[in-house]
C-alpha atoms as a PDB file:
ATOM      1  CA  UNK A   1     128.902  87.265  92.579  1.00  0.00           C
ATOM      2  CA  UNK A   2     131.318  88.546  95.168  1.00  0.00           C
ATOM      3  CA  UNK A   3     128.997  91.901  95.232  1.00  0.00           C
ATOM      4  CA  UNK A   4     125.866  89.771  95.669  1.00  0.00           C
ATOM      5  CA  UNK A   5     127.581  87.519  98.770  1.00  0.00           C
ATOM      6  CA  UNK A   6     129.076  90.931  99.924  1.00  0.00           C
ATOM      7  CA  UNK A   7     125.324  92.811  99.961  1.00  0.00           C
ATOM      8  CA  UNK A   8     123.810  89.395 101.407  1.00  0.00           C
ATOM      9  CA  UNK A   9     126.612  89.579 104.306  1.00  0.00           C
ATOM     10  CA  UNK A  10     125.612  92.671 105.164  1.00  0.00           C
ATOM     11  CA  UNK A  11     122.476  92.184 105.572  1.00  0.00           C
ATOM     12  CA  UNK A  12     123.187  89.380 107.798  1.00  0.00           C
ATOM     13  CA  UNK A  13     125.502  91.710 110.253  1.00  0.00           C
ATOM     14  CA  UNK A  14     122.674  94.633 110.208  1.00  0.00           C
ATOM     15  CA  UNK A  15     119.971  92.294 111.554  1.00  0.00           C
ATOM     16  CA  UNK A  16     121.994  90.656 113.650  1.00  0.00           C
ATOM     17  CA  UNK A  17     123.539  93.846 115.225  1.00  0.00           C
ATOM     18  CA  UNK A  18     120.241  95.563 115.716  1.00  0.00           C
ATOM     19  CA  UNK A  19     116.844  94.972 117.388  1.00  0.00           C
ATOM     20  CA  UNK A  20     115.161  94.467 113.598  1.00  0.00           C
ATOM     21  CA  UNK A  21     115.106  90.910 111.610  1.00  0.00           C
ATOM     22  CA  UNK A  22     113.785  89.422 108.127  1.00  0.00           C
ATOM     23  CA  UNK A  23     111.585  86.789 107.715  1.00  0.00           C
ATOM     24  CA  UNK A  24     111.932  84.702 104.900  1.00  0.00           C
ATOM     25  CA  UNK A  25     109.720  81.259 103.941  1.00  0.00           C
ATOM     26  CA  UNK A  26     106.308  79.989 102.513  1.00  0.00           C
ATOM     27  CA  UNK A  27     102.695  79.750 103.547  1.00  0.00           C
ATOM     28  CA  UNK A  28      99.878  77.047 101.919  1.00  0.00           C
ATOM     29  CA  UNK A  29      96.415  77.921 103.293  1.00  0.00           C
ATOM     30  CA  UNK A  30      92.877  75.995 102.629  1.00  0.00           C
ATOM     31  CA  UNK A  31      90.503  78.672 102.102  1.00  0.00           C
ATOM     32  CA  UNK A  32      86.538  78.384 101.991  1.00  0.00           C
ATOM     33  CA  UNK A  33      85.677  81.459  99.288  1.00  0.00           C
ATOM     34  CA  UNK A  34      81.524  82.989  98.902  1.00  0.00           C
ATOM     35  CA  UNK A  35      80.958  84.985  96.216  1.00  0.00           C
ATOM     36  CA  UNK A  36      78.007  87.401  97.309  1.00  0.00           C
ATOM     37  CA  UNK A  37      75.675  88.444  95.103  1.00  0.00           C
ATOM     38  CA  UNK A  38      72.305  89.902  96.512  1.00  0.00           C
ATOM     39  CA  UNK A  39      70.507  88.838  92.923  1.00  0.00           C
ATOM     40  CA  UNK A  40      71.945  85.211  93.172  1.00  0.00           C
ATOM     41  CA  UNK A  41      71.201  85.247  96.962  1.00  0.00           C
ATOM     42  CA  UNK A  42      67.318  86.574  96.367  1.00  0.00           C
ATOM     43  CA  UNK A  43      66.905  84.391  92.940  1.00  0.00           C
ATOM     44  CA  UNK A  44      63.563  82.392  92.796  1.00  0.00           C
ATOM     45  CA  UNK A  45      61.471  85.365  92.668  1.00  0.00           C
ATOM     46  CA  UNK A  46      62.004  86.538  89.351  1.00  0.00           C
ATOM     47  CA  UNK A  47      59.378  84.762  86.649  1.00  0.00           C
ATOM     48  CA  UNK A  48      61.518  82.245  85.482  1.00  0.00           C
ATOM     49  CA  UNK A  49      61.253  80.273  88.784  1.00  0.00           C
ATOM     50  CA  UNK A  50      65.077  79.542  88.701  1.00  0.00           C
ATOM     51  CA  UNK A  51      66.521  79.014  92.220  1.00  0.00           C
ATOM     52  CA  UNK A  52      70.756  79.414  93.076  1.00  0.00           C
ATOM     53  CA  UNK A  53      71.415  78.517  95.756  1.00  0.00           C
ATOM     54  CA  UNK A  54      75.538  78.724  97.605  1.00  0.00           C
ATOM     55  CA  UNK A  55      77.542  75.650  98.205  1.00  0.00           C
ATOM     56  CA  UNK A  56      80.271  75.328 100.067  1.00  0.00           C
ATOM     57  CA  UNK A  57      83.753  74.098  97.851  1.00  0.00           C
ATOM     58  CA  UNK A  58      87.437  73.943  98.893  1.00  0.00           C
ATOM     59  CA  UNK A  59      89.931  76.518  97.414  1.00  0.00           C
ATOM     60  CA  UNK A  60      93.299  77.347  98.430  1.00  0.00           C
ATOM     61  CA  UNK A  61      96.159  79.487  98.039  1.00  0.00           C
ATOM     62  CA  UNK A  62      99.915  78.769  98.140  1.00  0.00           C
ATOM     63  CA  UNK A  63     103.179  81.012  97.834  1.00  0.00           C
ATOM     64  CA  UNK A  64     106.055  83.216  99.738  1.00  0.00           C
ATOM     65  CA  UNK A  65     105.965  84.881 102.813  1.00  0.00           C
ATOM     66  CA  UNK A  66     108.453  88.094 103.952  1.00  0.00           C
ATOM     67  CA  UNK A  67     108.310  89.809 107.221  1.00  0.00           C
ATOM     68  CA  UNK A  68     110.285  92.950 108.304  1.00  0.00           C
ATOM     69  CA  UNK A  69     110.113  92.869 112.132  1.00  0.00           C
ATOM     70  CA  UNK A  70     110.662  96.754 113.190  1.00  0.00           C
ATOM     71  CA  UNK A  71     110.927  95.301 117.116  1.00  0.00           C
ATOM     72  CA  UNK A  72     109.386  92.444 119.400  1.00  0.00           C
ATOM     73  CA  UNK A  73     106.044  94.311 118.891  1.00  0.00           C
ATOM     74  CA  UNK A  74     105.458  95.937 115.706  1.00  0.00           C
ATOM     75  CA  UNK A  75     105.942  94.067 112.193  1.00  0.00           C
ATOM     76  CA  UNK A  76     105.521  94.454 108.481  1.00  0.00           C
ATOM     77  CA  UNK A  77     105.086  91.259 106.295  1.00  0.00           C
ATOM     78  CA  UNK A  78     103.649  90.682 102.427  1.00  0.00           C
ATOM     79  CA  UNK A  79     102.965  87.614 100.413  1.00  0.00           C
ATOM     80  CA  UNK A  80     103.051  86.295  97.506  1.00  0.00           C
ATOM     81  CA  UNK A  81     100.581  83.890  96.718  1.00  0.00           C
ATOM     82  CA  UNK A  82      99.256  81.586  93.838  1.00  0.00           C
ATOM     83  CA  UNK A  83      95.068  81.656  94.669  1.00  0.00           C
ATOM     84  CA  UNK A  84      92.597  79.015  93.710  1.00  0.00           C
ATOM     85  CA  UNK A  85      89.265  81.117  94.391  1.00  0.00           C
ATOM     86  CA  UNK A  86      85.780  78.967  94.144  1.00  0.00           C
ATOM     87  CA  UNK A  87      81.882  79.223  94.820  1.00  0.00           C
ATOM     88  CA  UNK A  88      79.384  76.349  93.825  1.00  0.00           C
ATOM     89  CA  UNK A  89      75.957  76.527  93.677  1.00  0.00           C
ATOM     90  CA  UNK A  90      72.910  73.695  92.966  1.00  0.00           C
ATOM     91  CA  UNK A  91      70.500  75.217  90.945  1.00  0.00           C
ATOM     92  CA  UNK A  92      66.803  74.242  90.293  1.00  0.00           C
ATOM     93  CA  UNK A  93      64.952  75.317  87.315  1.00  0.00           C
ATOM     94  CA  UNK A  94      61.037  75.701  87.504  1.00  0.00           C
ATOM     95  CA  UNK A  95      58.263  76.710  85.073  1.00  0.00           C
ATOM     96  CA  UNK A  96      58.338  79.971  84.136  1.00  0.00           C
ATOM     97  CA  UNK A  97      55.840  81.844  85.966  1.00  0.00           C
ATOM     98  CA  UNK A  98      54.779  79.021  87.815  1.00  0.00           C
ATOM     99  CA  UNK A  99      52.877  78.032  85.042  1.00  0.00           C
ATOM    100  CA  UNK A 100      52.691  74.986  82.313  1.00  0.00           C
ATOM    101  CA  UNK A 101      55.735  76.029  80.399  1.00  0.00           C
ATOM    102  CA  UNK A 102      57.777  73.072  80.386  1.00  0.00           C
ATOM    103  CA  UNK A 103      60.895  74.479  78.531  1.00  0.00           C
ATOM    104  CA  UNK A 104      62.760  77.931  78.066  1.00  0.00           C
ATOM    105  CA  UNK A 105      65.641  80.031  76.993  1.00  0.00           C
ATOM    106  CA  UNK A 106      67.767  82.161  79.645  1.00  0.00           C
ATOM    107  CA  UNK A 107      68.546  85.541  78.555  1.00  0.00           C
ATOM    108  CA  UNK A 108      72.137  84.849  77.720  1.00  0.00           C
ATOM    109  CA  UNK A 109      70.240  82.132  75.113  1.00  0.00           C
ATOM    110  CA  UNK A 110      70.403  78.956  76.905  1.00  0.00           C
ATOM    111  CA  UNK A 111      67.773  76.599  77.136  1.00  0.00           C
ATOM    112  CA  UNK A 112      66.374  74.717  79.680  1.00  0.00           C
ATOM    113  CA  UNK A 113      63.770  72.452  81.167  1.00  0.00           C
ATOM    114  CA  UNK A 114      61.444  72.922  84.106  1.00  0.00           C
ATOM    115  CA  UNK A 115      62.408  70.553  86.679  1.00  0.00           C
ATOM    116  CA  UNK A 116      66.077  70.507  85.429  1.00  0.00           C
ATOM    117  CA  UNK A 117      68.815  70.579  88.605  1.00  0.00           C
ATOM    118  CA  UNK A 118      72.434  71.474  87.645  1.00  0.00           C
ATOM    119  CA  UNK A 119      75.458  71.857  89.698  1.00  0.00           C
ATOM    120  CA  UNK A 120      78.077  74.591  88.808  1.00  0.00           C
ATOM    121  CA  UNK A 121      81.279  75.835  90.219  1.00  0.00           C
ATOM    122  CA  UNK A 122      83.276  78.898  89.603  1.00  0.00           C
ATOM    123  CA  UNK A 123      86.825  78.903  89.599  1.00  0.00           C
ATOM    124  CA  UNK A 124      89.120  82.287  89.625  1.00  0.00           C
ATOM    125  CA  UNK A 125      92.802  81.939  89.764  1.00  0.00           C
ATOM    126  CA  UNK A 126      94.554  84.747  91.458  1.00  0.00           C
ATOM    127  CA  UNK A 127      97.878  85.983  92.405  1.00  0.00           C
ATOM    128  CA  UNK A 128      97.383  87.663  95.973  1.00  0.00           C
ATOM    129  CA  UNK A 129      99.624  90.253  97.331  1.00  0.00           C
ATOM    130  CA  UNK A 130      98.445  91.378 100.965  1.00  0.00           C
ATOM    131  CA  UNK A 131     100.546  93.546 102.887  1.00  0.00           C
ATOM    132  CA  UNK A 132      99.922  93.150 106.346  1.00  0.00           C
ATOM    133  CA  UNK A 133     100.584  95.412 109.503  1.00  0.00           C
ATOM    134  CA  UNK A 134     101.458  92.918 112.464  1.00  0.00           C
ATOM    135  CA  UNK A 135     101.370  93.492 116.154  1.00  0.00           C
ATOM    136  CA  UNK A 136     103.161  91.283 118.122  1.00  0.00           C
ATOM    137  CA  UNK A 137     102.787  89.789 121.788  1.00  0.00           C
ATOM    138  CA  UNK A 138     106.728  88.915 122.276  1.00  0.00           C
ATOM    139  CA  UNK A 139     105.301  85.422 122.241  1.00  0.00           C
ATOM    140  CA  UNK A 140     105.097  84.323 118.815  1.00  0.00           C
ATOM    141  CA  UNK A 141     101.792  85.237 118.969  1.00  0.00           C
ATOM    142  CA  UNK A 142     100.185  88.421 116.823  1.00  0.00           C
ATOM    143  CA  UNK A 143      97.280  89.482 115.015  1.00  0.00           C
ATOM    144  CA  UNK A 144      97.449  92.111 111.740  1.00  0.00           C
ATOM    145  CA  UNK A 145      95.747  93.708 109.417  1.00  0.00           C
ATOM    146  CA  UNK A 146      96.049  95.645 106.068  1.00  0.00           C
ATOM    147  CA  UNK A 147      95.091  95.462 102.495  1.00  0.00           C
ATOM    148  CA  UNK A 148      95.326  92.765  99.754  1.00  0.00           C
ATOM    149  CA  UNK A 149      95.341  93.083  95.818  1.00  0.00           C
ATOM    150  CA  UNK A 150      94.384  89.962  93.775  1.00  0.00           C
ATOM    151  CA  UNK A 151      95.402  89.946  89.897  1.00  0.00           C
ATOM    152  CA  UNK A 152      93.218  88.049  87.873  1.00  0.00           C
ATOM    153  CA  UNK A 153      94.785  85.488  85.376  1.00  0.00           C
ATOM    154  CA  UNK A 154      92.105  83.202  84.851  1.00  0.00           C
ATOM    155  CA  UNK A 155      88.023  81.694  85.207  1.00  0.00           C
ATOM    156  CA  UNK A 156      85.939  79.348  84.297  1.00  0.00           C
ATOM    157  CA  UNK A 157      82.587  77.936  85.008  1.00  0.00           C
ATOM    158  CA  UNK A 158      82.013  74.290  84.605  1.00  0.00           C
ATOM    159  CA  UNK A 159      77.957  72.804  85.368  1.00  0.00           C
ATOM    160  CA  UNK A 160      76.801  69.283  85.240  1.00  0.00           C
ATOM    161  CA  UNK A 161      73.263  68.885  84.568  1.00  0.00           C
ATOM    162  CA  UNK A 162      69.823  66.459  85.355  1.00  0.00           C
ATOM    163  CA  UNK A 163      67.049  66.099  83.816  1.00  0.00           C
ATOM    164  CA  UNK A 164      68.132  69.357  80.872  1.00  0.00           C
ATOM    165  CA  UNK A 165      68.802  68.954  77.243  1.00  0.00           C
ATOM    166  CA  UNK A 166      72.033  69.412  77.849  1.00  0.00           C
ATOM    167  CA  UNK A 167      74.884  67.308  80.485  1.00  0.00           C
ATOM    168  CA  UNK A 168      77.186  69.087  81.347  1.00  0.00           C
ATOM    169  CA  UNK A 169      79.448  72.205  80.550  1.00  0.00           C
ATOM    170  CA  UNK A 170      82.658  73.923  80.723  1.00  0.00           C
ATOM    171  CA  UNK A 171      83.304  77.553  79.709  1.00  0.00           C
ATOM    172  CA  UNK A 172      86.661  80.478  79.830  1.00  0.00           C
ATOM    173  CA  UNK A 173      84.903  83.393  81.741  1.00  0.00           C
ATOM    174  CA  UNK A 174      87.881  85.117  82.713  1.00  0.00           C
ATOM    175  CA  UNK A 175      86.412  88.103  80.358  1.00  0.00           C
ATOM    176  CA  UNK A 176      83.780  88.409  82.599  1.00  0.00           C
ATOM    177  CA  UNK A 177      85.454  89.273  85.846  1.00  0.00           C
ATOM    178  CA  UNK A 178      87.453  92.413  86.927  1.00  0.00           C
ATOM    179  CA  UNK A 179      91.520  92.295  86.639  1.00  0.00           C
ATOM    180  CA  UNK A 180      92.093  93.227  89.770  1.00  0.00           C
ATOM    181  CA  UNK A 181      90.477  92.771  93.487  1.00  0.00           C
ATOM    182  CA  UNK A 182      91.056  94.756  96.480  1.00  0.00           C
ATOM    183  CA  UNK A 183      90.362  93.351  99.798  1.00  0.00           C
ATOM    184  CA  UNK A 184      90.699  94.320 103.280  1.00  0.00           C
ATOM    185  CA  UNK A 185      93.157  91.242 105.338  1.00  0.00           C
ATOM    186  CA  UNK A 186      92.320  90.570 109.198  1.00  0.00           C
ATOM    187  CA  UNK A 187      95.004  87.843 110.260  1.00  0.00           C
ATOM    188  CA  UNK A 188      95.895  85.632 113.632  1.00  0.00           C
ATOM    189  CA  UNK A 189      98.999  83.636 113.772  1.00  0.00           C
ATOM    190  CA  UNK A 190     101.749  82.173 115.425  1.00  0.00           C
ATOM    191  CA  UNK A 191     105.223  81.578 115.184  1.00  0.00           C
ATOM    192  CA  UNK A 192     106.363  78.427 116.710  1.00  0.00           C
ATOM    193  CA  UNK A 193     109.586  77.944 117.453  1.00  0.00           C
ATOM    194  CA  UNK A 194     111.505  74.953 115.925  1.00  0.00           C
ATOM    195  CA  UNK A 195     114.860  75.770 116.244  1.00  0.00           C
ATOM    196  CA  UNK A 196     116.873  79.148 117.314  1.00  0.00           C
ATOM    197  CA  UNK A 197     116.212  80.621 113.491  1.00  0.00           C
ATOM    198  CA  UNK A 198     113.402  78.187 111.849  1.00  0.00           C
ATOM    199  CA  UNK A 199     109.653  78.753 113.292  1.00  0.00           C
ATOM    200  CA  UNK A 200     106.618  76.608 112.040  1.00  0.00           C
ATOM    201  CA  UNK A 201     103.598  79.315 111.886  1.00  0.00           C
ATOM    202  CA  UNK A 202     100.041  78.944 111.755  1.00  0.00           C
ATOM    203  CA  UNK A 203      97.557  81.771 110.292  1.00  0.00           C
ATOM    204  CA  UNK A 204      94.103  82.420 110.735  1.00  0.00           C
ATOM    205  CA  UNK A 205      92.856  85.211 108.080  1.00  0.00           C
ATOM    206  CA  UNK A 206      89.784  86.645 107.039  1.00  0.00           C
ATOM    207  CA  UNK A 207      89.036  88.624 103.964  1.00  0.00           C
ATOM    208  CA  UNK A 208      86.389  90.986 102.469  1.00  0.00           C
ATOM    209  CA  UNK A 209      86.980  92.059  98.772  1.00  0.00           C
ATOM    210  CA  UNK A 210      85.101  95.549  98.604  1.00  0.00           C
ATOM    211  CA  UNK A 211      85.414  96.254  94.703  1.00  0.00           C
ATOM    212  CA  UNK A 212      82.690  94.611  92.534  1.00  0.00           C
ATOM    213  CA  UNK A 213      84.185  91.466  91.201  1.00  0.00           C
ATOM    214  CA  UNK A 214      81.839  91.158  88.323  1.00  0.00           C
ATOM    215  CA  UNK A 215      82.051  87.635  86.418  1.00  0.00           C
ATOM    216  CA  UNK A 216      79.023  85.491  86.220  1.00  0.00           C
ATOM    217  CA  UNK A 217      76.143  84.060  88.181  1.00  0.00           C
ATOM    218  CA  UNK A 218      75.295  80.487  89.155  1.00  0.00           C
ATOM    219  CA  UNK A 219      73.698  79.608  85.915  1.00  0.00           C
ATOM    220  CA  UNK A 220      77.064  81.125  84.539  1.00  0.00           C
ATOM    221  CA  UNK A 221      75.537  83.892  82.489  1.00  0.00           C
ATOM    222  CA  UNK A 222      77.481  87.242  82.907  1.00  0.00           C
ATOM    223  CA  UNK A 223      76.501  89.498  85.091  1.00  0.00           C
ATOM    224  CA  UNK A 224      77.150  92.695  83.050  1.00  0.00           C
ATOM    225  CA  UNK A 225      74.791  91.207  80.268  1.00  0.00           C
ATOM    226  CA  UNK A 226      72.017  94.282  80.025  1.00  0.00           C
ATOM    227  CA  UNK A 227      69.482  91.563  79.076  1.00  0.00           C
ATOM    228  CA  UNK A 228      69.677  90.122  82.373  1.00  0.00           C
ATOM    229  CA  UNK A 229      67.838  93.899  83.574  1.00  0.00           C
ATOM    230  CA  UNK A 230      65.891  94.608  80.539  1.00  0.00           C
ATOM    231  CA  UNK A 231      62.110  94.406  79.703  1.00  0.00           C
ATOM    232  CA  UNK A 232      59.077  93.873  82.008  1.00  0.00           C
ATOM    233  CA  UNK A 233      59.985  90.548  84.055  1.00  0.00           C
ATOM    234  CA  UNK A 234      63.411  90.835  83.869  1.00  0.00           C
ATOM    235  CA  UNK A 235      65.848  88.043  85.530  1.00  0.00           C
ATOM    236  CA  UNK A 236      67.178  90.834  87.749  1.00  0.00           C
ATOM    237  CA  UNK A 237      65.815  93.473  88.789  1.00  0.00           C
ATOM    238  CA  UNK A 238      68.876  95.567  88.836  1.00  0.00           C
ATOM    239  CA  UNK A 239      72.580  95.074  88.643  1.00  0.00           C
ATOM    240  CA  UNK A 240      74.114  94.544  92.021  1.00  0.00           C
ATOM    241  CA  UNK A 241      77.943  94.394  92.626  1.00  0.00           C
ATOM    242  CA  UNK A 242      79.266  90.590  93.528  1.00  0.00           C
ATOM    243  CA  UNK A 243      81.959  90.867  96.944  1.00  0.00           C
ATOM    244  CA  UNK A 244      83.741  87.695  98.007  1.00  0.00           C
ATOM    245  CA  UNK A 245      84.455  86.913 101.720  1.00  0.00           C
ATOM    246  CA  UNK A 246      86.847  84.214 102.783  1.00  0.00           C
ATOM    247  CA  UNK A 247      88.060  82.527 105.910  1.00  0.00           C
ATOM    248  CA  UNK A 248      91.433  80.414 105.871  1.00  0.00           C
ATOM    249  CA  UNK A 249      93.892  78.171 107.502  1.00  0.00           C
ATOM    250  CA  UNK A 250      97.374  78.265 107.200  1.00  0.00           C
ATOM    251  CA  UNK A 251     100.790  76.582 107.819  1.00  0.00           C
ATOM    252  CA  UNK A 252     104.201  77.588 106.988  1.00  0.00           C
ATOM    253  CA  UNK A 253     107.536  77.373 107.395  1.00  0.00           C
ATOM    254  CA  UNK A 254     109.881  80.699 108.359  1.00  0.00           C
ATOM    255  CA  UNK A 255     113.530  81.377 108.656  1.00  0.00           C
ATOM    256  CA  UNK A 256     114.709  84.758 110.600  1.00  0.00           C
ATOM    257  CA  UNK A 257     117.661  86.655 109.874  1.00  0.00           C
ATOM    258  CA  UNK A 258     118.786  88.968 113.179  1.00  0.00           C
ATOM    259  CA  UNK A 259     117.371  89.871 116.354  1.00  0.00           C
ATOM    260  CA  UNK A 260     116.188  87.364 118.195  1.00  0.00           C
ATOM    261  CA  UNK A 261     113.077  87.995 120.194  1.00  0.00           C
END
């Protein structure tokens, strides 16, 4: 204990005695997630008639933040944060080939009706670990960038159905998705202050995910199913790699240790 207090006073004395501080406190952003997939995006074509079609749902992301301010300009800080990820879609199901078929089976073996409607949405959980590059006005104000890793611990797709044999459904697809994401971070904030140590930041940040996420479509079959690409009128023509992009809002509260800018 008397080690620990002794360390911790330390690092009190450096910061304060030199032109660097620490940034300790939390972040909780609202997040608007799209998982891009060029065969979801383009669906309709193919000769079941099915249409996906993106809707927007809330996600969000919650967790610690730590900064290591080299001076009043230049800045390191990293996360860590507890990610709710989702995409929703409404879905319409026609006759296959435009035809008189009134009923059919999906090549992942589900059946379905023409003139069925569902509504789905994915949901990944995440922990999210960006390490972001800041650059500082002297203000408060900065913008950064740098990457992000997200660790997969969790999916599921969950549908509610009209008009289908079937009402509704809820299924585990972490399987289906990639263990880890890596994303490129663009971030805008501000530190506000509050008092002389305690600032109240807000964060703008974008994010592209450039690794193929994988996991499962809007009708929740999974995307590295060969049927999907197989035979003369496949589903999809090809596999194509799924990238998320997300926008968010943030708030947080921060203490700093040292320097005082």
């Amino acid at each position: 204990m008397k080690k620990t207090f002794a360390l911790f006073a330390s690092l009190v004395f450096f910061f304060s005695a030199k032109s660097q501080s620490l940034e300790l406190g939390g972040h909780y952003f609202a997040e608007s997630n799209w998982f891009f997939n060029s065969n979801v995006t383009n669906s309709g074509g193919n000769p079941w008639n099915i249409q996906e079609n993106y809707a927007a749902v809330y996600s969000y992301s919650y967790g610690f933040h730590l900064a290591y301010n080299f001076n009043d300009h230049v800045s390191l800080e990293s996360n860590i944060l507890w990610a709710t990820l989702c995409q929703s879609y409404n879905n319409a199901y026609g006759a296959y080939n435009s035809g008189t078929v009134t009923a059919g089976i999906l090549p992942d073996g589900e059946i379905y009706d023409a003139g069925e409607s569902s509504k789905a949405t994915t949901t990944v959980n995440t922990i999210q670990i960006p390490v972001i590059f800041r650059f500082m006005a002297g203000n408060g104000a900065y913008f950064g960038l740098g990457p992000q890793i997200d660790l997969v611990s969790n999916a599921n797709y969950s549908a509610t159905y009209k008009g289908g044999p079937q009402q509704s459904v809820s299924n585990d697809v972490t399987k289906t998705y990639a263990s880890n994401l890596f994303s490129a971070v663009l971030s805008f904030g501000n530190n506000i202050r509050i008092s002389h140590s305690f600032f109240f930041n807000i964060n703008l940040r974008f994010a592209y995910n450039f690794t193929d996420m994988k996991g499962v479509d809007g009708l929740g079959q999974d995307l590295s199913n060969s049927n999907l690409y197989s035979g003369n009128n496949s589903f999809y023509p090809e596999h194509q790699a799924t990238n998320s992009i997300s926008a968010s809002f943030g708030v947080g509260l921060i203490y700093r240790i040292g320097h005082d800018f």
